[in-house]
N, C-alpha and C. Protein backbone atom coordinates (compact mmCIF):
# COMPACT_ATOMS: atom_id res chain seq x y z
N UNK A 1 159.56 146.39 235.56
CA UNK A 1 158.87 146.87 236.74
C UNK A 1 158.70 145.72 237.73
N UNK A 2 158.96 146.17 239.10
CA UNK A 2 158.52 145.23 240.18
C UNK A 2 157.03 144.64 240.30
N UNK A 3 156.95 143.46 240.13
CA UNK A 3 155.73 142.66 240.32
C UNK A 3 155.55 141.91 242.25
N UNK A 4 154.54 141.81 242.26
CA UNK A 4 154.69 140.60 243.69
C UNK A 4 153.61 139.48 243.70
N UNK A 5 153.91 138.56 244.53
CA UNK A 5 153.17 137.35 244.32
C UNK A 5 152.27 137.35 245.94
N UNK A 6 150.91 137.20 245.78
CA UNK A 6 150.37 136.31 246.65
C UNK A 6 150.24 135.27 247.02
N UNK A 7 150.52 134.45 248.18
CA UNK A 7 150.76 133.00 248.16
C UNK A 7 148.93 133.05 249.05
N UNK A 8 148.34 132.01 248.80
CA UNK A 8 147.68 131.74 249.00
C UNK A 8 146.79 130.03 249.01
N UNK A 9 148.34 129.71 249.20
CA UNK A 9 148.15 127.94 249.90
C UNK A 9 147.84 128.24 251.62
N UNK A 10 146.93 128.22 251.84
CA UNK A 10 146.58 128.08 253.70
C UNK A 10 148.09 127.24 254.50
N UNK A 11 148.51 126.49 253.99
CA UNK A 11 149.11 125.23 254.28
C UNK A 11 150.69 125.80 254.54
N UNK A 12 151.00 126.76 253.34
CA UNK A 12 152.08 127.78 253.26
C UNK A 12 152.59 128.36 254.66
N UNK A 13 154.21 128.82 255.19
CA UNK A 13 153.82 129.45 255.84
C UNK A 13 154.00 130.62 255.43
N UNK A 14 153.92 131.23 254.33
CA UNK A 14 154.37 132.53 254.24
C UNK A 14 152.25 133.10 253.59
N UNK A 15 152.04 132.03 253.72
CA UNK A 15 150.15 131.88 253.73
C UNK A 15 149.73 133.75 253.71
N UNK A 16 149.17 134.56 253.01
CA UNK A 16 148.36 135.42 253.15
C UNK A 16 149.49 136.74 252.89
N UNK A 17 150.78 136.69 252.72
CA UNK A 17 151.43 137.39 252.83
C UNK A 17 151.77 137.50 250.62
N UNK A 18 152.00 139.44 250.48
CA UNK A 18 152.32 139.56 249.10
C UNK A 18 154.35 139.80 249.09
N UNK A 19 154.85 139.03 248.03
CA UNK A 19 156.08 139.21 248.38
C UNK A 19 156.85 139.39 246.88
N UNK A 20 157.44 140.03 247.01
CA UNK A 20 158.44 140.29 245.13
C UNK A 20 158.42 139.26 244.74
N UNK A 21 158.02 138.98 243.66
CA UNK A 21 158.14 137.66 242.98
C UNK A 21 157.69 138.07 241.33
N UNK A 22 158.12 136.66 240.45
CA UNK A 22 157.82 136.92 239.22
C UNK A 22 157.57 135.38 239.15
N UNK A 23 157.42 135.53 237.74
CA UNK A 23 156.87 133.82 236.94
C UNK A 23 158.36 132.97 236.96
N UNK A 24 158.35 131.76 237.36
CA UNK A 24 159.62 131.18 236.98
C UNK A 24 159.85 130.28 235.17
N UNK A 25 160.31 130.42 234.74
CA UNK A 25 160.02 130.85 233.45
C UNK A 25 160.42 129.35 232.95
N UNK A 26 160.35 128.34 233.83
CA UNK A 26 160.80 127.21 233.12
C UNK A 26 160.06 126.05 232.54
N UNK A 27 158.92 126.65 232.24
CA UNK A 27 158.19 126.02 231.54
C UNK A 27 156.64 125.32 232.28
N UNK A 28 157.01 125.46 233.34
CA UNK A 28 156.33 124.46 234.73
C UNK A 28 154.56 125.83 234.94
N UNK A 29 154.86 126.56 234.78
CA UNK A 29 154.18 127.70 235.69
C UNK A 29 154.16 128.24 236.82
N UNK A 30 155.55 128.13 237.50
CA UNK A 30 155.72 128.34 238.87
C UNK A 30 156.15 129.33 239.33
N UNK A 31 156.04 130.17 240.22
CA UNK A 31 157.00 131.58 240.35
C UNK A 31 157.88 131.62 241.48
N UNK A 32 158.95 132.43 241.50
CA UNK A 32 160.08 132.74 242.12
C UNK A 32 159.60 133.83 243.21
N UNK A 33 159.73 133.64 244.60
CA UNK A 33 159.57 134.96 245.34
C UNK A 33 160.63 134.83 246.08
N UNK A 34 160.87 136.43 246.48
CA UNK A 34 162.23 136.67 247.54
C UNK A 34 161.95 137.34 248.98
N UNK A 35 162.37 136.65 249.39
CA UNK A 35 162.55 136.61 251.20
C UNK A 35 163.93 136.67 251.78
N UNK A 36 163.28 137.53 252.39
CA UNK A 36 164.87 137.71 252.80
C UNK A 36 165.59 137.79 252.54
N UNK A 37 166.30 138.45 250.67
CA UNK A 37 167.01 138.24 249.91
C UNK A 37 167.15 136.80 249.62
N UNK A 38 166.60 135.74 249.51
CA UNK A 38 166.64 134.33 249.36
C UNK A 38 165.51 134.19 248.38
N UNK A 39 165.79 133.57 247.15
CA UNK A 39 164.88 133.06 246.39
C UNK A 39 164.14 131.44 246.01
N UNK A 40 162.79 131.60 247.05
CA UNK A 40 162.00 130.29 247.17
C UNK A 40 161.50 130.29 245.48
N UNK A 41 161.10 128.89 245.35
CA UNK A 41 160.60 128.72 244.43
C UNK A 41 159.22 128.16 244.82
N UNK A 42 157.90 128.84 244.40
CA UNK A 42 156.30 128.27 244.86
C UNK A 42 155.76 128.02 243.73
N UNK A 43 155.14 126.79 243.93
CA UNK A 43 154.08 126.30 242.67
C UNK A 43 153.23 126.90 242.75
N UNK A 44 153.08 126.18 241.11
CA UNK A 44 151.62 127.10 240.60
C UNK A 44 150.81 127.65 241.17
N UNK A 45 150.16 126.40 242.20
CA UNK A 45 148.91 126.30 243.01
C UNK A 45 149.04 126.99 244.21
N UNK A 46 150.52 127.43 245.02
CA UNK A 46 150.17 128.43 245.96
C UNK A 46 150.29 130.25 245.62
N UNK A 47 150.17 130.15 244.32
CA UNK A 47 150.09 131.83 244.04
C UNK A 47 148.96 131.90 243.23
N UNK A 48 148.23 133.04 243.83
CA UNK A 48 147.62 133.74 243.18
C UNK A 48 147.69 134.03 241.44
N UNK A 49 147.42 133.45 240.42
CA UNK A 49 147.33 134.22 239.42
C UNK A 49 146.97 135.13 238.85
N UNK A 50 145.22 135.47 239.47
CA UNK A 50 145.16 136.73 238.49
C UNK A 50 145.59 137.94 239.10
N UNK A 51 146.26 137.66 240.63
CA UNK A 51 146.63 138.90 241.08
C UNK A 51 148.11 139.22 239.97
N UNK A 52 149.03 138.28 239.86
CA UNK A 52 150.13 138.23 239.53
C UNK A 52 149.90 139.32 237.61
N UNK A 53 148.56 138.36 237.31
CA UNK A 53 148.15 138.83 235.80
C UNK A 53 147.70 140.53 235.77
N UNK A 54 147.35 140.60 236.86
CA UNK A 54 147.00 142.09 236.99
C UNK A 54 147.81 142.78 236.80
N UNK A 55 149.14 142.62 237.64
CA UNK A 55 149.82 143.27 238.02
C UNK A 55 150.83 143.80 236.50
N UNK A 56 151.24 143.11 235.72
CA UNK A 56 151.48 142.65 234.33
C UNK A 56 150.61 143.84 234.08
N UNK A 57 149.30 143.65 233.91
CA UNK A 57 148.85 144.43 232.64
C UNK A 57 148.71 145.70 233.23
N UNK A 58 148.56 146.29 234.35
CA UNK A 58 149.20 147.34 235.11
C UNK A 58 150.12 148.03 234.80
N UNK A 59 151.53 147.00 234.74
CA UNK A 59 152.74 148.02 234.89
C UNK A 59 152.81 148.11 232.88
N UNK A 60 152.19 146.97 231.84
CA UNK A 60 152.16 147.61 230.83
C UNK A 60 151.82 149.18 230.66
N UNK A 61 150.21 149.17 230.97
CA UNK A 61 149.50 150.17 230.68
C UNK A 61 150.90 151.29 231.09
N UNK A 62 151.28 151.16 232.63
CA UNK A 62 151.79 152.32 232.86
C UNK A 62 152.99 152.92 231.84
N UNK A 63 153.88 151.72 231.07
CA UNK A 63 154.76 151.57 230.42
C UNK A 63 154.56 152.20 228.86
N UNK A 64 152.85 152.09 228.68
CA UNK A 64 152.69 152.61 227.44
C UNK A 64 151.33 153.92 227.67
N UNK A 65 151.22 154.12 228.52
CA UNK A 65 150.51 155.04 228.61
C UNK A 65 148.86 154.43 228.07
N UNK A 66 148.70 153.45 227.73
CA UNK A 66 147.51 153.31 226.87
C UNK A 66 146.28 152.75 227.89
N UNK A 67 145.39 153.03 227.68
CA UNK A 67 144.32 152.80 228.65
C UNK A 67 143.15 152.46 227.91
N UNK A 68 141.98 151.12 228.66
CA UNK A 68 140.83 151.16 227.96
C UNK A 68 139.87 151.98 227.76
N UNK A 69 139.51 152.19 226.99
CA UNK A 69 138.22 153.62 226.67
C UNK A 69 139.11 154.50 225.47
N UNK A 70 140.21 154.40 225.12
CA UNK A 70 140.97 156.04 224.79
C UNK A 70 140.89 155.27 223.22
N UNK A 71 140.77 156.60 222.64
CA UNK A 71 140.62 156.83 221.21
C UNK A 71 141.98 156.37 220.18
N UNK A 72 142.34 155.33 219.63
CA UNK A 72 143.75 155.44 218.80
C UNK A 72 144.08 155.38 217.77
N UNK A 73 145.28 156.03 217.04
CA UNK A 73 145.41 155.40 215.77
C UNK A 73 146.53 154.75 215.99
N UNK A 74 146.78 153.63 214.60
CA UNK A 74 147.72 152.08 215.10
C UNK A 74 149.14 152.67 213.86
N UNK A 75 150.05 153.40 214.62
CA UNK A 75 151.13 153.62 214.16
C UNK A 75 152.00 152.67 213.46
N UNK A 76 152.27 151.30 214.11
CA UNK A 76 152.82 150.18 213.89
C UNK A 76 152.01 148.76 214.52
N UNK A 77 151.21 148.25 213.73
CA UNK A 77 150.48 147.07 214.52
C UNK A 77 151.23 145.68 215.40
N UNK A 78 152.28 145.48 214.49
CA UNK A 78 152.94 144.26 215.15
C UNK A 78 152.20 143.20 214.60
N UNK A 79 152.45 142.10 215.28
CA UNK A 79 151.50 140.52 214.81
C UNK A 79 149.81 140.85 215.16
N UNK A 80 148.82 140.93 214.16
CA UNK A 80 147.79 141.00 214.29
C UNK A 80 147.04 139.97 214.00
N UNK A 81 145.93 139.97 214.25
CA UNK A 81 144.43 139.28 213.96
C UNK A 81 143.10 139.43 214.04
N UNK A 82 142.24 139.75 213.09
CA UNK A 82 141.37 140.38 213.40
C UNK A 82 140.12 140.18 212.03
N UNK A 83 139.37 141.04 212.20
CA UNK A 83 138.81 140.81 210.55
C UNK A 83 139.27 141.60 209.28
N UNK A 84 138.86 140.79 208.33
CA UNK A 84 139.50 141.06 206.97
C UNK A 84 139.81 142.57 206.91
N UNK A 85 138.78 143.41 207.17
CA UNK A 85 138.81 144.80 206.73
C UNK A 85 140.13 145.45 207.57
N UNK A 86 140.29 145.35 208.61
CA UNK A 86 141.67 146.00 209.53
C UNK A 86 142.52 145.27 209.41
N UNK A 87 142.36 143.97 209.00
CA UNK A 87 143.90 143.59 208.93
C UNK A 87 144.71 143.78 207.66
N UNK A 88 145.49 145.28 207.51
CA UNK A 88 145.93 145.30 206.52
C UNK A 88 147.31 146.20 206.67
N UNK A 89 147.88 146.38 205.94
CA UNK A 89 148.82 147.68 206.08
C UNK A 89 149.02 148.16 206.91
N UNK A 90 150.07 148.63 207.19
CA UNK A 90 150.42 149.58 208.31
C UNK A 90 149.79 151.10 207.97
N UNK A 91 150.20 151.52 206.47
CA UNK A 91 150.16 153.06 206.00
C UNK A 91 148.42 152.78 206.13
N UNK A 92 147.83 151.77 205.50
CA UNK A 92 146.51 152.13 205.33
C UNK A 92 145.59 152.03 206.51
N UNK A 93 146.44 151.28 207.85
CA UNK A 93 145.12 151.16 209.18
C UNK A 93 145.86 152.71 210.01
N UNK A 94 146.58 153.49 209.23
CA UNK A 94 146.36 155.06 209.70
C UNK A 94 145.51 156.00 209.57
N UNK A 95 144.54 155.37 208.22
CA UNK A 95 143.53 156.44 208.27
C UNK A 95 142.21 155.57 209.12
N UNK A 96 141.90 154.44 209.94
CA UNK A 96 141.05 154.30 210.77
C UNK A 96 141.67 154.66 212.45
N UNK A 97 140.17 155.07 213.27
CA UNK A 97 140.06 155.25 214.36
C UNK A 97 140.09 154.35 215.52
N UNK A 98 140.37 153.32 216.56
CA UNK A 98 139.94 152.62 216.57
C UNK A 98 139.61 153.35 218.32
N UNK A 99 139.00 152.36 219.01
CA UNK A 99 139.45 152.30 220.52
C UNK A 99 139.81 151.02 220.98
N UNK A 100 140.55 151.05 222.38
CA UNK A 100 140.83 149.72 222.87
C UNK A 100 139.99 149.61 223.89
N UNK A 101 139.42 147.89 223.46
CA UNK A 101 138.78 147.66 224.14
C UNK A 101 139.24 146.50 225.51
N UNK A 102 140.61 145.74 225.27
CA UNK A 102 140.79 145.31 226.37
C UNK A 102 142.17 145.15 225.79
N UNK A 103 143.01 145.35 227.27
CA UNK A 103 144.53 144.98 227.14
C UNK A 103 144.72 143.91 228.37
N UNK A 104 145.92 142.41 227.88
CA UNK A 104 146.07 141.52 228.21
C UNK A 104 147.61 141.71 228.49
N UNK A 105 147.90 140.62 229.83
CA UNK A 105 149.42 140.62 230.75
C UNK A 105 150.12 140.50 229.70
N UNK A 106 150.59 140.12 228.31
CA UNK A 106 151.15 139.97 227.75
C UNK A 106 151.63 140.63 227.02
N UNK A 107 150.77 142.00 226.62
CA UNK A 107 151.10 143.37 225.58
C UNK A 107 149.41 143.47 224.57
N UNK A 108 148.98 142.09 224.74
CA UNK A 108 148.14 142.37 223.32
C UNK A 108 146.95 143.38 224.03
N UNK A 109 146.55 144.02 222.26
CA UNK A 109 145.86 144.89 222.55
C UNK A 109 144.28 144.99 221.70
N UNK A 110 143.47 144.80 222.60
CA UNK A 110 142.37 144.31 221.20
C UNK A 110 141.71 146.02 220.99
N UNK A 111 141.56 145.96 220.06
CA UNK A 111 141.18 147.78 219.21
C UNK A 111 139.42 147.28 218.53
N UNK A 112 138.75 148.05 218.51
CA UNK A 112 136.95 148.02 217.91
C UNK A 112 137.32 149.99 216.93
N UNK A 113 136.58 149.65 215.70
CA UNK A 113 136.44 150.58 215.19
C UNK A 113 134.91 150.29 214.59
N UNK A 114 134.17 151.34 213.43
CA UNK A 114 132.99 150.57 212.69
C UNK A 114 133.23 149.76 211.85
N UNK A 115 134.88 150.03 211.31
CA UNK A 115 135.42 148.83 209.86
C UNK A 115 135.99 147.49 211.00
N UNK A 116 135.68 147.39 212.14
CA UNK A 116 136.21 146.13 212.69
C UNK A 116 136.95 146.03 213.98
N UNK A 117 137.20 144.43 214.20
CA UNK A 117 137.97 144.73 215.30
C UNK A 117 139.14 143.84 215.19
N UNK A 118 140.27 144.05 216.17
CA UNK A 118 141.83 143.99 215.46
C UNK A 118 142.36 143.63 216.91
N UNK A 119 143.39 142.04 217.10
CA UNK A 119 143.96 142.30 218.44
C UNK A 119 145.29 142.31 217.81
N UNK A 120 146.10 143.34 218.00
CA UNK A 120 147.35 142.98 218.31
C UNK A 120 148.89 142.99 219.06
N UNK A 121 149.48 142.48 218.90
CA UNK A 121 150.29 142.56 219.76
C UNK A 121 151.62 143.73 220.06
N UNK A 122 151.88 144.05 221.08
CA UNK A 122 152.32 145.26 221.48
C UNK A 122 152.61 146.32 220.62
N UNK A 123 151.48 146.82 219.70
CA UNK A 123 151.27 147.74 219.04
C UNK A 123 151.80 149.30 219.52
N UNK A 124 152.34 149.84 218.78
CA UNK A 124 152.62 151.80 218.55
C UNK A 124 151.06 152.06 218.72
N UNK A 125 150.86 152.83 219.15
CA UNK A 125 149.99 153.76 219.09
C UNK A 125 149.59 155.31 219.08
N UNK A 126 149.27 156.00 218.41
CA UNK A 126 148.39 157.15 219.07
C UNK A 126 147.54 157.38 219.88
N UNK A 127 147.34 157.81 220.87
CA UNK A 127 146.05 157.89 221.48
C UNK A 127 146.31 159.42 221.08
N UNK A 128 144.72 159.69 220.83
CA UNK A 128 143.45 160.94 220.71
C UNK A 128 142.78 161.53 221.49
N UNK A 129 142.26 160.38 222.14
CA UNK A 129 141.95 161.02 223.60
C UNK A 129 141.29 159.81 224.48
């Protein structure tokens, strides 16, 4: 999904303006935006991050349908962590309920039930409701 970047160095001239862009992935933290079909490269410090982070956990949600508040069961957990009692089995964290309580730009998904709470990463789910 299309993401965009806010630049928000004053100093910039593309200053105040949101433009297609993503993370440049080379290790630095810098992102790539396109102008004009031309791809600038802007540091860290003139983009916006948590707009950029939003936007991420946005087009997840939209990607998985999953939303905070909604009721789930954990079909396939993926890499988890959590407390002793949920972190177990796949077959056996089907018979708990959980909800999610916050989803992060990255996929992870932290779940609260009464046997515990569980983050993991880009988890299957059911939602219930």
């Amino acid at each position: 999904m299309e993401t965009k970047i806010k630049i928000v160095n004053p100093s910039n001239k593309h200053f105040g303006k949101e433009i297609q862009g993503k993370r440049h992935w080379s290790g630095n933290g810098n992102y790539v935006g396109l102008i004009d079909g031309d791809e600038i490269l802007f540091d860290k410090m003139e983009v916006d991050h948590w707009h950029f982070q939003n936007q991420l956990i946005e087009n997840y949600k939209k990607e998985t349908g999953y939303e905070i508040g909604q009721r789930v069961r954990i079909d396939r957990k993926g890499s988890c962590s959590g407390n002793a009692k949920v972190v177990i089995e796949d077959e056996l964290l089907k018979n708990f309920i959980f909800e999610i309580k916050d989803i992060d730009s990255s996929g992870h998904v932290e779940l609260v039930s009464k046997e515990g709470r569980i983050n993991c990463f880009r988890p299957d789910l059911t939602v219930l409701s």
